[in-house]
Structure formats: C-alpha cells, structure tokens
Protein backbone atom coordinates (compact mmCIF):
# COMPACT_ATOMS: atom_id res chain seq x y z
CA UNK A 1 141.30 54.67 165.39
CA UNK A 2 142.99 56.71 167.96
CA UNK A 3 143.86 60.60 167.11
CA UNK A 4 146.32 62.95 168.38
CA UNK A 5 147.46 66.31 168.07
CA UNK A 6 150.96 67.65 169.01
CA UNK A 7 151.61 71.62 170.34
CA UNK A 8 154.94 72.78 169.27
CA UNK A 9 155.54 75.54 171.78
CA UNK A 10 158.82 77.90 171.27
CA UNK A 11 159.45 80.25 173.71
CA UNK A 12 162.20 82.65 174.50
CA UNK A 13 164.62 80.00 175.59
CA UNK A 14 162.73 76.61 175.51
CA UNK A 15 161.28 74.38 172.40
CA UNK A 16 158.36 71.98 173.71
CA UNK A 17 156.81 69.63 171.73
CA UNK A 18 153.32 67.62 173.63
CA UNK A 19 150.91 65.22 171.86
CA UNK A 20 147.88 64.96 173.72
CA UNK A 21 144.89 63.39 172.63
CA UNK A 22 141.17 64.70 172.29
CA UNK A 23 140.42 65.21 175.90
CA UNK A 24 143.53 67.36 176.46
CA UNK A 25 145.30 64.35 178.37
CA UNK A 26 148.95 64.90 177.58
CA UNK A 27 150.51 61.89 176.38
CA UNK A 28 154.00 62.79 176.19
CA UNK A 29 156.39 66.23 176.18
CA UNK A 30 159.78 66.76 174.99
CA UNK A 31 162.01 69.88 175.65
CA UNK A 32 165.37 71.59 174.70
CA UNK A 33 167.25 74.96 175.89
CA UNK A 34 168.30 76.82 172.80
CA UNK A 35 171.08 78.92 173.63
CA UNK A 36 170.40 82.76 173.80
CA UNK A 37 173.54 85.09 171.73
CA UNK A 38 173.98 87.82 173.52
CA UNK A 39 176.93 89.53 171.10
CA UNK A 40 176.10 92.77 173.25
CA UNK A 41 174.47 94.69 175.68
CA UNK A 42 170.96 94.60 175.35
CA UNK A 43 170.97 91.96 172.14
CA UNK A 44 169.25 88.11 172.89
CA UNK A 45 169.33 86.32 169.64
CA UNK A 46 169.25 83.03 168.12
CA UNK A 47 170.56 80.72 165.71
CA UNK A 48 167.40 79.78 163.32
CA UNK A 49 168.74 76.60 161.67
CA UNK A 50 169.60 75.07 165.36
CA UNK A 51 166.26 76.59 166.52
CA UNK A 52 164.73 74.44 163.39
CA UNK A 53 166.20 71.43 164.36
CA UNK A 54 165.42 71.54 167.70
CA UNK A 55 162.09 71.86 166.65
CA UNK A 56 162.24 68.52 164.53
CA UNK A 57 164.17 66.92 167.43
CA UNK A 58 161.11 67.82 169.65
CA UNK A 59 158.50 66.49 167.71
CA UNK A 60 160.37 63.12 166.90
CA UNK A 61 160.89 62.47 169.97
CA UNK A 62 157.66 62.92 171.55
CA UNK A 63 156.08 61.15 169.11
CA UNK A 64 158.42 58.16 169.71
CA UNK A 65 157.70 58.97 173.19
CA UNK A 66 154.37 58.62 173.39
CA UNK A 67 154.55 55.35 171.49
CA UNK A 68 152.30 56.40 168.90
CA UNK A 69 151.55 55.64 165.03
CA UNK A 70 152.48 58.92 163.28
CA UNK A 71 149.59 58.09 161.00
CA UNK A 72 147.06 58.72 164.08
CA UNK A 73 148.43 62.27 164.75
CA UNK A 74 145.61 64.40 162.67
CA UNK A 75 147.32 67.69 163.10
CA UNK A 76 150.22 70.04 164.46
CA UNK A 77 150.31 73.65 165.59
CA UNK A 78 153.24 76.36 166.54
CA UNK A 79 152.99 78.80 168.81
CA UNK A 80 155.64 81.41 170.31
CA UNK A 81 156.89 84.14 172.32
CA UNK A 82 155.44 87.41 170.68
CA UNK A 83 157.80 90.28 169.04
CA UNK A 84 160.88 90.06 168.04
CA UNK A 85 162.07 89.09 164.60
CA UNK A 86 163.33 86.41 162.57
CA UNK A 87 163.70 86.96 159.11
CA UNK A 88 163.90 84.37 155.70
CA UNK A 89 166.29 85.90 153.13
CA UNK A 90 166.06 85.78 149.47
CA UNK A 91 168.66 83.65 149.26
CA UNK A 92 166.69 80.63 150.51
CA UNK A 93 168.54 80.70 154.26
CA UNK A 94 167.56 82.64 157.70
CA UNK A 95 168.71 86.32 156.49
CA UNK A 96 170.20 87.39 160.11
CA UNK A 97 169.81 85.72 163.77
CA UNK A 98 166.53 85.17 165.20
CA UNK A 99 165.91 88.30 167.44
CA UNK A 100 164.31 86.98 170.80
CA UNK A 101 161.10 89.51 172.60
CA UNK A 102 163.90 90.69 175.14
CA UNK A 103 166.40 92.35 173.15
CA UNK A 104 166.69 96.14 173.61
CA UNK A 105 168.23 97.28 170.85
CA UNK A 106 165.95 99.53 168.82
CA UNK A 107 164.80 101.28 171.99
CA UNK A 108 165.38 104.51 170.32
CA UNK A 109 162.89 104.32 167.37
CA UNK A 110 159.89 103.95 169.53
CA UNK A 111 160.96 107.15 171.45
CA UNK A 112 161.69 108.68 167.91
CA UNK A 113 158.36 108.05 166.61
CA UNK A 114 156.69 109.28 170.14
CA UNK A 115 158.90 112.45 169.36
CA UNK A 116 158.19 112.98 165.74
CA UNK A 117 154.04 112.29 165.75
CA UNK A 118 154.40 109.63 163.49
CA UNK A 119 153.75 107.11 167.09
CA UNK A 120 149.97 108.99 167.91
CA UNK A 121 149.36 108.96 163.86
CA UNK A 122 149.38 105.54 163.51
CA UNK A 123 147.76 104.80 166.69
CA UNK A 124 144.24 104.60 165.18
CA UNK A 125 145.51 101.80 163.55
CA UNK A 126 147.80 99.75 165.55
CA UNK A 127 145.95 100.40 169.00
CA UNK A 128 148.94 99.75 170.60
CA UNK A 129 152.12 101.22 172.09
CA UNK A 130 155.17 101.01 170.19
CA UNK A 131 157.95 98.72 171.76
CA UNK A 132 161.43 98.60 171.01
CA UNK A 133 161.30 94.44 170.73
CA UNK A 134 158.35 94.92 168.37
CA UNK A 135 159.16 93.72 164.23
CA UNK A 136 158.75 97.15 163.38
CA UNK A 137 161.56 98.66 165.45
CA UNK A 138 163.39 95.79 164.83
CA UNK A 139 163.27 96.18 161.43
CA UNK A 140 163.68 100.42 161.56
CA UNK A 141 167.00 99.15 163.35
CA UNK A 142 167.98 96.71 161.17
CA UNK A 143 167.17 98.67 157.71
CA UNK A 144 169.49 101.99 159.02
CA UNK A 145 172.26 99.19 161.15
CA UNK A 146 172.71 96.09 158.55
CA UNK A 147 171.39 97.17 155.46
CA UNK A 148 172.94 94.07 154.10
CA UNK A 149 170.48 91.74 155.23
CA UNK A 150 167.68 93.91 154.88
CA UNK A 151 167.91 93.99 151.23
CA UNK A 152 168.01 90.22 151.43
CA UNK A 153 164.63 90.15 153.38
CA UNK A 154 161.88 87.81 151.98
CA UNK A 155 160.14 87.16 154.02
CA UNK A 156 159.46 89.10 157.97
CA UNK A 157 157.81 85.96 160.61
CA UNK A 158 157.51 85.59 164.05
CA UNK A 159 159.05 82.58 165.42
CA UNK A 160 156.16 80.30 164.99
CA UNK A 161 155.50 81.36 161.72
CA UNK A 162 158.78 80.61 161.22
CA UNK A 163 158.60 77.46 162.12
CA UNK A 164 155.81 76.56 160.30
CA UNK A 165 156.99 78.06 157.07
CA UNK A 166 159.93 75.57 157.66
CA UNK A 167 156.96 72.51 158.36
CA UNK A 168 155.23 73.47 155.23
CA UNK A 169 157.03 75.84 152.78
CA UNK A 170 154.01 78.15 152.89
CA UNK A 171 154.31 82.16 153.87
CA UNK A 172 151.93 83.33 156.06
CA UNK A 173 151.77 85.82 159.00
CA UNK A 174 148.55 84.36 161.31
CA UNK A 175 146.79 87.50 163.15
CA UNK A 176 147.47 87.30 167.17
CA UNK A 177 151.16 87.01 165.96
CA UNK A 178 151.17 89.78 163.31
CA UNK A 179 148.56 92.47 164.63
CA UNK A 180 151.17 92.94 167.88
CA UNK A 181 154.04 93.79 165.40
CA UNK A 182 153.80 97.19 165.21
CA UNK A 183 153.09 96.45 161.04
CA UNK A 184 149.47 95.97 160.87
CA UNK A 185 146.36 97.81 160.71
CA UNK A 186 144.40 95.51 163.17
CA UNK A 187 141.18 97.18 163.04
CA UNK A 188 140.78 96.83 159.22
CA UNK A 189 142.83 93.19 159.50
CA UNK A 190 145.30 94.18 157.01
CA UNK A 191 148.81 95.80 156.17
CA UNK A 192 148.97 98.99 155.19
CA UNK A 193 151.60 100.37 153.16
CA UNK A 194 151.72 104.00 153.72
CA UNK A 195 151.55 103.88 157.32
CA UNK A 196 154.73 101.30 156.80
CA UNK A 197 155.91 104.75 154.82
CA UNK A 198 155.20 106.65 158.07
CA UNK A 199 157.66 104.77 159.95
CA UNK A 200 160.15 104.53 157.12
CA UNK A 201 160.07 100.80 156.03
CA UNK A 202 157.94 101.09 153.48
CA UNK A 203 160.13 98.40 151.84
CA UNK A 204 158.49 95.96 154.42
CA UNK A 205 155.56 95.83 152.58
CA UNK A 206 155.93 93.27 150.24
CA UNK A 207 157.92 91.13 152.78
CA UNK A 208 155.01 90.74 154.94
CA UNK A 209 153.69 87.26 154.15
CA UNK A 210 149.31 86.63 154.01
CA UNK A 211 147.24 87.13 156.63
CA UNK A 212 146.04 83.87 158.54
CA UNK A 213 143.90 83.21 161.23
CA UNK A 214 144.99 80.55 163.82
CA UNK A 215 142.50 78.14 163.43
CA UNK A 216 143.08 77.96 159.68
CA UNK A 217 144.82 75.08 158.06
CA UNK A 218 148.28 76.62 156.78
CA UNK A 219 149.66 73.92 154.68
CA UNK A 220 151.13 70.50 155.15
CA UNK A 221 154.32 68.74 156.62
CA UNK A 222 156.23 68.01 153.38
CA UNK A 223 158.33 65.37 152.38
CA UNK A 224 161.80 66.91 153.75
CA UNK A 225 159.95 67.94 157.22
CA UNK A 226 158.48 64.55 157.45
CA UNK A 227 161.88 62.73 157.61
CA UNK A 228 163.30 65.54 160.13
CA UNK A 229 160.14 65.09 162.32
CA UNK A 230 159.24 61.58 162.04
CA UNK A 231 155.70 62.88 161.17
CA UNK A 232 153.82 61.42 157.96
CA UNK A 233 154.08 63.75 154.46
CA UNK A 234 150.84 65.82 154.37
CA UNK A 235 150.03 66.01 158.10
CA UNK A 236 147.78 69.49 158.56
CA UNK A 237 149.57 72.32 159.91
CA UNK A 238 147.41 75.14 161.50
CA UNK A 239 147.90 78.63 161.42
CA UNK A 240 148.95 78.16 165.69
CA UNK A 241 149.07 81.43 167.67
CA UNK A 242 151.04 83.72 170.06
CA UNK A 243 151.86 82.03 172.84
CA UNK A 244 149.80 83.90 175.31
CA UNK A 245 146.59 83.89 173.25
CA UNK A 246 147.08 79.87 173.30
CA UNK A 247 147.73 79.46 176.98
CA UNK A 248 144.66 82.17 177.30
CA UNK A 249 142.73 79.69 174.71
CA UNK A 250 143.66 76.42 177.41
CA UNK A 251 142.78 78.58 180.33
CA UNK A 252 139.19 78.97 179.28
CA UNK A 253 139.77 82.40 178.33
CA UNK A 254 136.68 82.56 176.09
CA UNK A 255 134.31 85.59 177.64
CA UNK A 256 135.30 89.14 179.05
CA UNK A 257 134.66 87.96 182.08
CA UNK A 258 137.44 86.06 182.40
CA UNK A 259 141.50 87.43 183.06
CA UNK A 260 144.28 86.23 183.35
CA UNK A 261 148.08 85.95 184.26
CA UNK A 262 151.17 84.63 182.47
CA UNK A 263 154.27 83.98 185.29
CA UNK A 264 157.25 83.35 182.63
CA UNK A 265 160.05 85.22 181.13
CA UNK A 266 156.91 88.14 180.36
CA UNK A 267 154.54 89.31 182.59
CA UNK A 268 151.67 88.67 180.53
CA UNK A 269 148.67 90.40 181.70
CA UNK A 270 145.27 90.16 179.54
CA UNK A 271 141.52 89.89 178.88
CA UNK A 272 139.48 89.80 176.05
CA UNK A 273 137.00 92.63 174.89
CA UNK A 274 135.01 93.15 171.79
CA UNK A 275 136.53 96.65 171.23
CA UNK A 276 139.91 97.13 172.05
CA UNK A 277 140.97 99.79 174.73
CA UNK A 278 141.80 102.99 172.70
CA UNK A 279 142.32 105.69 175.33
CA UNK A 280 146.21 105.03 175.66
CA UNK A 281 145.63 103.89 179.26
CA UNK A 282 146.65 100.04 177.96
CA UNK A 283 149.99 99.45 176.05
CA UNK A 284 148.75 96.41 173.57
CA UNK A 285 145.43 95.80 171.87
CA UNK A 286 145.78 92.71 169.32
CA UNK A 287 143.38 90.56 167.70
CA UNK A 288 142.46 86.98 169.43
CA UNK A 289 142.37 83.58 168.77
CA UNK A 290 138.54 83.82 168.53
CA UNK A 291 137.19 86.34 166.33
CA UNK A 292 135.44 89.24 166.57
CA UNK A 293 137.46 89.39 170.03
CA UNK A 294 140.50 91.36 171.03
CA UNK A 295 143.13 90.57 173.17
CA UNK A 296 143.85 93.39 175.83
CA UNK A 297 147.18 93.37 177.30
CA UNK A 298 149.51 94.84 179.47
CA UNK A 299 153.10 93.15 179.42
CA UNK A 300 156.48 93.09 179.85
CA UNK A 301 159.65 91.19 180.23
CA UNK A 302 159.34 91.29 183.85
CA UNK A 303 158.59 87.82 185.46
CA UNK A 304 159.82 84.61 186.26
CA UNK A 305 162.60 84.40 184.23
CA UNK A 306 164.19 86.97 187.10
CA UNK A 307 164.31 84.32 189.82
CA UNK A 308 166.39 81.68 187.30
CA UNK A 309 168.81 84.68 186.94
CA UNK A 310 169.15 84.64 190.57
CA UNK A 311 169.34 80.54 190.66
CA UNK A 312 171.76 81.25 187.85
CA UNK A 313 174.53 83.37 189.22
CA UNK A 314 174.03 84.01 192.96
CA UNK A 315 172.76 80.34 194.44
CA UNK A 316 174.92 77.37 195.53
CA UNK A 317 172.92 74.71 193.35
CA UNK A 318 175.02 71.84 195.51
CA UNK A 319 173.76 73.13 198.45
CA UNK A 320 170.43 71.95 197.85
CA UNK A 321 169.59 68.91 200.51
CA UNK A 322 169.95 65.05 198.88
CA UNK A 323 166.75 64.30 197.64
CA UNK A 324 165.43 67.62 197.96
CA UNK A 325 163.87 69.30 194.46
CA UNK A 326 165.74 72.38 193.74
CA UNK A 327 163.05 75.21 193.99
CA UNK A 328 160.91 73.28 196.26
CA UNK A 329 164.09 74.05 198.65
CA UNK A 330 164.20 78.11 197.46
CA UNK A 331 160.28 78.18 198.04
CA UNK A 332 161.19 76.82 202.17
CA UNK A 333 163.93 79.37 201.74
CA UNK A 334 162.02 82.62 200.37
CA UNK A 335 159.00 81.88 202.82
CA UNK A 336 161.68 81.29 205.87
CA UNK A 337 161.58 85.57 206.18
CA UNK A 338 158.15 86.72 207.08
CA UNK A 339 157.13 89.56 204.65
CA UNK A 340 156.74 92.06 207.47
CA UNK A 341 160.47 91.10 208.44
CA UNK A 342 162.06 91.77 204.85
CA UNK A 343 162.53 95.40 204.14
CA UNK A 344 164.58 94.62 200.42
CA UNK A 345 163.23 95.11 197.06
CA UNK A 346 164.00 93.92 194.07
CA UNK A 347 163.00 95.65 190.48
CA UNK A 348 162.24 92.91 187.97
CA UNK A 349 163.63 94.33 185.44
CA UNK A 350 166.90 92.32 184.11
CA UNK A 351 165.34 92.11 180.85
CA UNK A 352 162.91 94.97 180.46
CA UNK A 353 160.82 97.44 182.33
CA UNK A 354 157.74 98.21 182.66
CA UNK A 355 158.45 101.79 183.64
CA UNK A 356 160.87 103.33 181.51
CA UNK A 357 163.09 101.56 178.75
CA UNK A 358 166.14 101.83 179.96
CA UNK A 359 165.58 100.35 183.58
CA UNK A 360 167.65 97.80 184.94
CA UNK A 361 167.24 95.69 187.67
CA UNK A 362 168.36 96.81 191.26
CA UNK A 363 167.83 95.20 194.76
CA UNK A 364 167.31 98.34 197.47
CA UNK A 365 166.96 97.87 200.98
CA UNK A 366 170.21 95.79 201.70
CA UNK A 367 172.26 95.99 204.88
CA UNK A 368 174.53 93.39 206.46
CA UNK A 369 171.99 92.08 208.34
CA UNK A 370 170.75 90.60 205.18
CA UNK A 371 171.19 86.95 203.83
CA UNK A 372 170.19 84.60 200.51
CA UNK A 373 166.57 84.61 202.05
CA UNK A 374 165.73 88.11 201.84
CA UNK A 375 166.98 88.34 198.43
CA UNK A 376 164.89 85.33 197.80
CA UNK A 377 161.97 86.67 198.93
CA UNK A 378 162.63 89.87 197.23
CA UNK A 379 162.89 88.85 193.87
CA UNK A 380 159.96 86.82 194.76
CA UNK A 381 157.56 89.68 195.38
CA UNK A 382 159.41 91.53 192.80
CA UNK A 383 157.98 89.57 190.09
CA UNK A 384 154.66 89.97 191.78
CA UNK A 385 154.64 93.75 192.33
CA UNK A 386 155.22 93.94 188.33
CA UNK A 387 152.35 92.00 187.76
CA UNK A 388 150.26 94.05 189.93
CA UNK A 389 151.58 97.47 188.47
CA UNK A 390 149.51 95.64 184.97
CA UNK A 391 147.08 94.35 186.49
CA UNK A 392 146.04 97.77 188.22
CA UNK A 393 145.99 99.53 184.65
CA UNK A 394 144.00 96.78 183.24
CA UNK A 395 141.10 96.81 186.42
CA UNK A 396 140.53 100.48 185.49
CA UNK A 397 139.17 99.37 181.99
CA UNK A 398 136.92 96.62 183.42
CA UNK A 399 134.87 95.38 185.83
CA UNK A 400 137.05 93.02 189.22
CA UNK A 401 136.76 89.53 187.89
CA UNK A 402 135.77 86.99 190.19
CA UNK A 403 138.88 85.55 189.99
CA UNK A 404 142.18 85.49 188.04
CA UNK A 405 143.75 82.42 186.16
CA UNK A 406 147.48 81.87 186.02
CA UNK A 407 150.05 80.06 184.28
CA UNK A 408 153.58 79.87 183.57
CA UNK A 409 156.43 78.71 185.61
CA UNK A 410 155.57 80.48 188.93
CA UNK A 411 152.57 78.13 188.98
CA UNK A 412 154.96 74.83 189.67
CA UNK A 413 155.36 76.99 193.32
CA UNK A 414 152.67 77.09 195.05
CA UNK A 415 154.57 79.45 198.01
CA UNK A 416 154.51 81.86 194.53
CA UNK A 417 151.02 81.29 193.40
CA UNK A 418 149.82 82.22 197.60
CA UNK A 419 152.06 85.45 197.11
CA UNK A 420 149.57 85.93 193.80
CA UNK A 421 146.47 85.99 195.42
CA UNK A 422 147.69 87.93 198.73
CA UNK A 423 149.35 90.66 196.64
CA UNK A 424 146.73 91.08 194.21
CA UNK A 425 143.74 90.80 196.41
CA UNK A 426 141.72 88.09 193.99
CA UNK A 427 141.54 83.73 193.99
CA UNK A 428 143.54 82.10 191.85
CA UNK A 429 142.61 79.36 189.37
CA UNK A 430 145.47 77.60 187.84
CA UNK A 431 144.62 74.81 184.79
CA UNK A 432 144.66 70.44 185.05
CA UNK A 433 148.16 70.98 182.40
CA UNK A 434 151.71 71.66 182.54
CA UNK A 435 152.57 72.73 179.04
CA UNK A 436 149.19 75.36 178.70
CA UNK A 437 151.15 76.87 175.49
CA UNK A 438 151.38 73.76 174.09
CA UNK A 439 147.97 72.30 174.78
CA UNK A 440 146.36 75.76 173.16
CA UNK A 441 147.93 74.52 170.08
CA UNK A 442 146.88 71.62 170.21
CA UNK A 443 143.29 72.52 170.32
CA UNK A 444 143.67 74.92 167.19
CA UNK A 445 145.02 71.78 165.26
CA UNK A 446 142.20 69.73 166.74
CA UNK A 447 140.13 72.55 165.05
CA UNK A 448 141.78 73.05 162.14
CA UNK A 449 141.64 69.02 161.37
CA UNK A 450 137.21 69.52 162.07
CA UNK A 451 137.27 67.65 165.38
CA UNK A 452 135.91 70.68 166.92
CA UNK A 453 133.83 73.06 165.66
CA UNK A 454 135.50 75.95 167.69
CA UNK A 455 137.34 76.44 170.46
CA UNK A 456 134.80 76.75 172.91
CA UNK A 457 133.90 73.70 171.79
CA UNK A 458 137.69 72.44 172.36
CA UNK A 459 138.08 73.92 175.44
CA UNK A 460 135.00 72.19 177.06
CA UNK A 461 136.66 68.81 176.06
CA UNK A 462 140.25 69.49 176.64
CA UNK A 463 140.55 71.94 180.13
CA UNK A 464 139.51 71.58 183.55
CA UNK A 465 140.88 73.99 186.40
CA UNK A 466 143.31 72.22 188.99
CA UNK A 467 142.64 74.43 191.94
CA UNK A 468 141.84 77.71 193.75
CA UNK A 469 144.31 79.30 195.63
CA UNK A 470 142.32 82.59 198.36
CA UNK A 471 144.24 85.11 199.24
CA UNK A 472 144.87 85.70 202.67
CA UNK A 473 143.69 88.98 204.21
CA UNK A 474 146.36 89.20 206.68
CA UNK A 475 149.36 88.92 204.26
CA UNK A 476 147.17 91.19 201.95
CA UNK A 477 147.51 94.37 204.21
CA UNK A 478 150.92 93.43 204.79
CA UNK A 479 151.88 93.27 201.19
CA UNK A 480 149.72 95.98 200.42
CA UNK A 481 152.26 98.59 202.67
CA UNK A 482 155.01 96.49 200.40
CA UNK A 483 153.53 97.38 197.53
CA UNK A 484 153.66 101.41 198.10
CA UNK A 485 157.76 100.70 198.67
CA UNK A 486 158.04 99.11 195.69
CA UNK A 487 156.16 101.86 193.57
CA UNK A 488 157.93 104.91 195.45
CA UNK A 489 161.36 102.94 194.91
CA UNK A 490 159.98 102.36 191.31
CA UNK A 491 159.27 105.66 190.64
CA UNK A 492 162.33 107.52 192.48
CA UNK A 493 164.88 105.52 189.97
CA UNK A 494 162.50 106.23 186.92
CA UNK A 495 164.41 109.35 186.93
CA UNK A 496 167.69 108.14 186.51
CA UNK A 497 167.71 105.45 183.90
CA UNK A 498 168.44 108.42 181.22
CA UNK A 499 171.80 108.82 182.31
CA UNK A 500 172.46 104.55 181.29
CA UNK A 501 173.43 102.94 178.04
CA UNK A 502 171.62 99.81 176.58
C-alpha cells in the first residue's frame, strides 16, 4: 500500500499544502494568498476563519491533486511563521484577528521592560530578546488596548497551533513555536506564572495550552475537518513546528556544524547548539525540533519580501518581454549594473529592522543618473547586507562552517543566491525541494505515524542537496567595500528613527 504525508505550511502571506511520499518526492502542492489587514500603521493582521478555510481548501485540493486515496495519507503536520498572535475566545470563535510576525504595534513594551529590569530578570529564563511581534507583547498590548477580547481569551496559539487545534479540537502549544514567545521558561520546558506576573499578564497563564513536542502525535482530523479537508476522520496530526526549525529539519540541519539561511519575508539566520547562547550577543535562543538541541537565531523581518514590495508598487509588470518569466527578467535587470558601478543603497527594512525598532526603509545614494536597475540591484544587496549583519553576530559564537545552506524565495534566483556567497564569503548549498517548510512537516508526520524513528532518520530518506553555489573572490572584495556603506549608512540613520511614529 502506498503512504503519504502532507506539510501544511502557513506563512505570513501564503497557505501551502504538499503531499509527498516517503522519499521526500513531492507529489503535488497547492497555494493561496491570504490577504494581510493593515487597519493602521504598523498593524498586519488576518482574518482566522478565511485563514482556516484556506487551509482546508489547500489540503483538498492537493490531495485531489495528487490523485491519491485519502486512506493512504498516514499523517499531516502544520507549521508557521513564528510570533505573532492569534487567539481562540471563550466564546467558541477566533477572539480578535490573527496578528501576523510583522506587525509593530507593541514596540513599546519591549523597550518598557528593557527600561524597568523586568527584560534582564527574566532573561535567565527566556534566553532571548524581547520583540515587539512576540505573544507576549502582543498580548501586554492587547490586555491594556482591547481589554474586551482579552477577557474572552481561551486559548493563546501560534498560527500552526492554530490550525491544528481547528484539525483536531485539541489545545496544545508544541515547543519551537512556544519557547520563542516571550511566555516560556525554555530552559526548565515549562510556563511559569510569576515571571508571566513580571510582565503583567499573569492572566495568561491559564490560557497557555500543554506543552508538545513536534514530533508528537497531537490528536486526530475529526469528523467536521474531514469533510472540509477531504482527509479521512482520525488521520494523525503531529505536533508540526515553526517554520524555520522545519525548513532547518529538510535542510539537514541536524549537527552544530551545520548553518543556515532563510531568504523570505524574515531573515532567518540559525544553528543549532546544545546550550543556548546566553551572553546577550544573540537575540533568540529557542528549543529545536530535535531534543536536547537549541535553535540559535538571529532574525528579522528583513528579506525577500522587500523586493515583491518593489515588484509591487514601483515595476511595470507589462513590461516584462512575451514569454519571458517575470523575475527571471528583474534578475537580467539587477545584474545589468555592475556592483562597482551602483553607488545606491537600500535598507531592508519595510517591515522591521534589525537595528532599531522604529527603522523604516530608505534608498540613499540616488541622483538622476539613476534608473529601475540600480534600485534593483539595491534592494537586491539590501536584503543581503541584512543577512550578513546576522550572520556576523552569529560567526562570533561559533566556529566558520564549511558552508551555509539556504532557502526561501531568493533561492528560485540564482543571480540572488551568487550575491549570497560573494557577500558572505562562504558556498552555498541549497536543498532537491521547493516547498522546504512544507517537506519538514512532512517528515515530523512521517515520524509521528512510526515510519521513522527520528528525524535523522527522515532526513537521510527524504533530502538531498541540489547544488553548490562558490563565491567569487573578485565580487567578494567588491561587495565587501559595499558592505562598510551599508553599515555606516545603517548606523548614521539609527539615530534618527526616534523622532518617527509606528
């Protein structure tokens, strides 16, 4: 009898849904845009009854897709984009709009708690810097702003906990999601209720669903989810993950050796360590996918999602040659500049910063001599430079790996992934899979159903890596001159974002 197992991958704007089978050979994906609310500056939310049933639309059509018998399918996992918040009320309906990882709006508790103490206090027991897209400013926010709905809170998820709770009517919070919220005493793997008194949610508490691990079976599609997803009543759900430990987890991210990069609407930036990083040099310690292991981070909403912005609002989409792929044709145009020809730069930072809170995005350098290329190019290395300024705080906690995996969108442009290795200085290894979010969770349901008896085991059966990108030594010193703009550009505007509103 055949099996297959399905990845249900929500990120900040997309729902994916891929059935692969047992060697990580991906049968079939399906994909929709859920609209981002932006109701003000600084705010991304989303409806969570749409975002449910673009979930079930996902799955049922991949499965029909792939032409499969639902019967075969011997598990399903969730993951999603980290932070944010989206909360179940009392009342048996979403208790407020799904709050997305880039919304800005608690910035100020984070700088509060810095202020106050109560930030370095807890510290020993989140390991991690406090953010304002975190649940636990969030919920600060939300507790002193709309007091209606946080009375009505039941229950606090992530998104794919969400999800799942939706799949299986079971509470849980599963531990890569949870122990980057801000709530949760990740050394001891639990939730502690008077540091939740610290930060003045105390309330929180009993909201905070059971801990879970990802690999864990976390219920079972019931009868109601099985006629919205066109999967059979009492298919396994696993606990799933955050979607960076699960594209980690298909990137063979299973030793310290190992690091890697995440090019979407985050810079993700991360290794994994048996202790985490303590000395305040990294921003985000969290536990991983595979126990006793951390996950050592440095992120931010910095990346890809900067150059679709561009596309977006600045870019004649009909000028794009007949039979020509749209960013194949803004690769030709970003490379058409040589790098030592292109004095503009571009700060990444349209939905966050990862050098003060309140930066914005700016492009500095232009003159009228400058066209649609150089800002091409710009944003480009933009995204790049961010990267770096991570993946220069991470290198001083560990050894140079040999080389550096990525994923994420930038890796469908291989003019991007070249600028990766040049401006970094290491190879690149990308992964044999287009939907790495979604294959991770695959391989925790493939473990979660016994197929596997961990995910080292899953990963040798279900990854291979594509190909090995060098970096160029030439461009390298080129860049590298770049690269000291950028920072002194970064740095002189650092200064001024005070004086801005959300």
């Amino acid at each position: 009898m055949p099996k297959y197992v399905i990845g249900l991958d929500n990120g900040g704007t997309l729902v994916k849904a891929a059935v692969f089978d047992l060697t990580g050979k991906e049968i079939t994906t399906r994909g929709l845009h859920t609209p981002v609310l932006a109701p003000r500056p600084g705010y991304t939310e989303r409806d969570m009854e749409e975002l449910w049933r673009h979930n079930c639309q996902c799955v049922r059509e991949a499965v029909a897709g792939a032409g499969i018998d639902s019967r075969d399918v011997i598990g399903i996992a969730v993951c999603g984009h980290g932070k944010g918040l989206y909360l179940w009320g009392k009342d048996g309906r979403p208790a407020y709009n799904g709050i997305v990882s880039t919304d800005s709006r608690a910035w100020e508790y984070p700088e509060k708690w810095y202020a106050d103490g109560t930030a370095q206090k807890i510290y020993p027991q989140i390991c991690q810097k406090l953010l304002a897209s975190q649940q636990v400013s969030l919920l600060a926010w939300l507790k002193d702003r709309e007091p209606a709905a946080y009375e009505n809170i039941r229950w606090v998820f992530s998104v794919k906990d969400y999800i799942r709770f939706r799949m299986t009517g079971e509470a849980y919070s599963e531990a890569t999601d949870i122990s980057g919220s801000g709530l949760m005493d990740i050394i001891n793997v639990k939730f502690d209720e008077q540091m939740l008194n610290l930060l003045g949610i105390g309330e929180v508490y009993d909201k905070l669903a059971p801990i879970r691990f990802s690999h864990e079976k976390c219920g079972s599609i019931t009868k109601e989810a099985a006629g919205l997803t066109g999967l059979k009543e009492g298919t396994p759900v696993a606990g799933g993950m955050f979607d960076i430990d699960a594209c980690a987890v298909a990137m063979d991210l299973t030793s310290p050796e190992e690091l890697c990069t995440i090019a979407g609407t985050w810079s993700i930036n991360e290794y994994i360590s048996k202790t985490p990083v303590t000395d305040g040099s990294i921003a985000m310690n969290s536990l991983f996918a595979i126990p006793p292991y951390f996950l050592v981070e440095e992120c931010s909403a910095t990346s890809a999602g900067n150059l679709d912005w561009f596309l977006d609002n600045f870019f004649d989409k009909k000028s794009v040659p007949e039979g020509r792929r749209l960013y194949e044709y803004v690769d030709e145009l970003a490379v058409s500049i040589p790098p030592e020809r292109s004095d503009v730069y571009f700060l990444p930072f349209l939905y966050g910063s990862n050098d003060h809170p309140l930066g914005k995005a700016a492009f500095v350098g232009l003159t009228a001599y400058h066209e649609l290329n150089h800002c091409l190019r710009a944003v480009y290395e933009g995204v790049v430079y961010s990267h770096k300024t991570h993946i220069d705080r991470l290198l001083k906690t560990r050894p140079a790996p040999r080389a550096i995996r990525i994923a994420g969108g930038a890796v469908n442009s291989s003019v991007w992934v070249q600028m990766f290795a040049d401006i970094l200085g290491f190879p690149m290894e990308t992964i044999a899979a287009k939907e790495l979010g979604a294959l991770g969770c695959a391989m925790t349901a493939a473990v979660a159903a016994g197929e596997f008896k961990d995910y080292t085991e899953a990963v040798s059966a279900m990854t291979r890596i594509q190909q090995k990108i060098e970096p160029n030594p030439k461009m390298a010193e080129i860049y590298r001159k770049k690269y000291e703009k950028y920072t002194a550009v970064r740095t002189a505007l650092s200064g001024i974002w005070d004086r801005f509103s959300v």
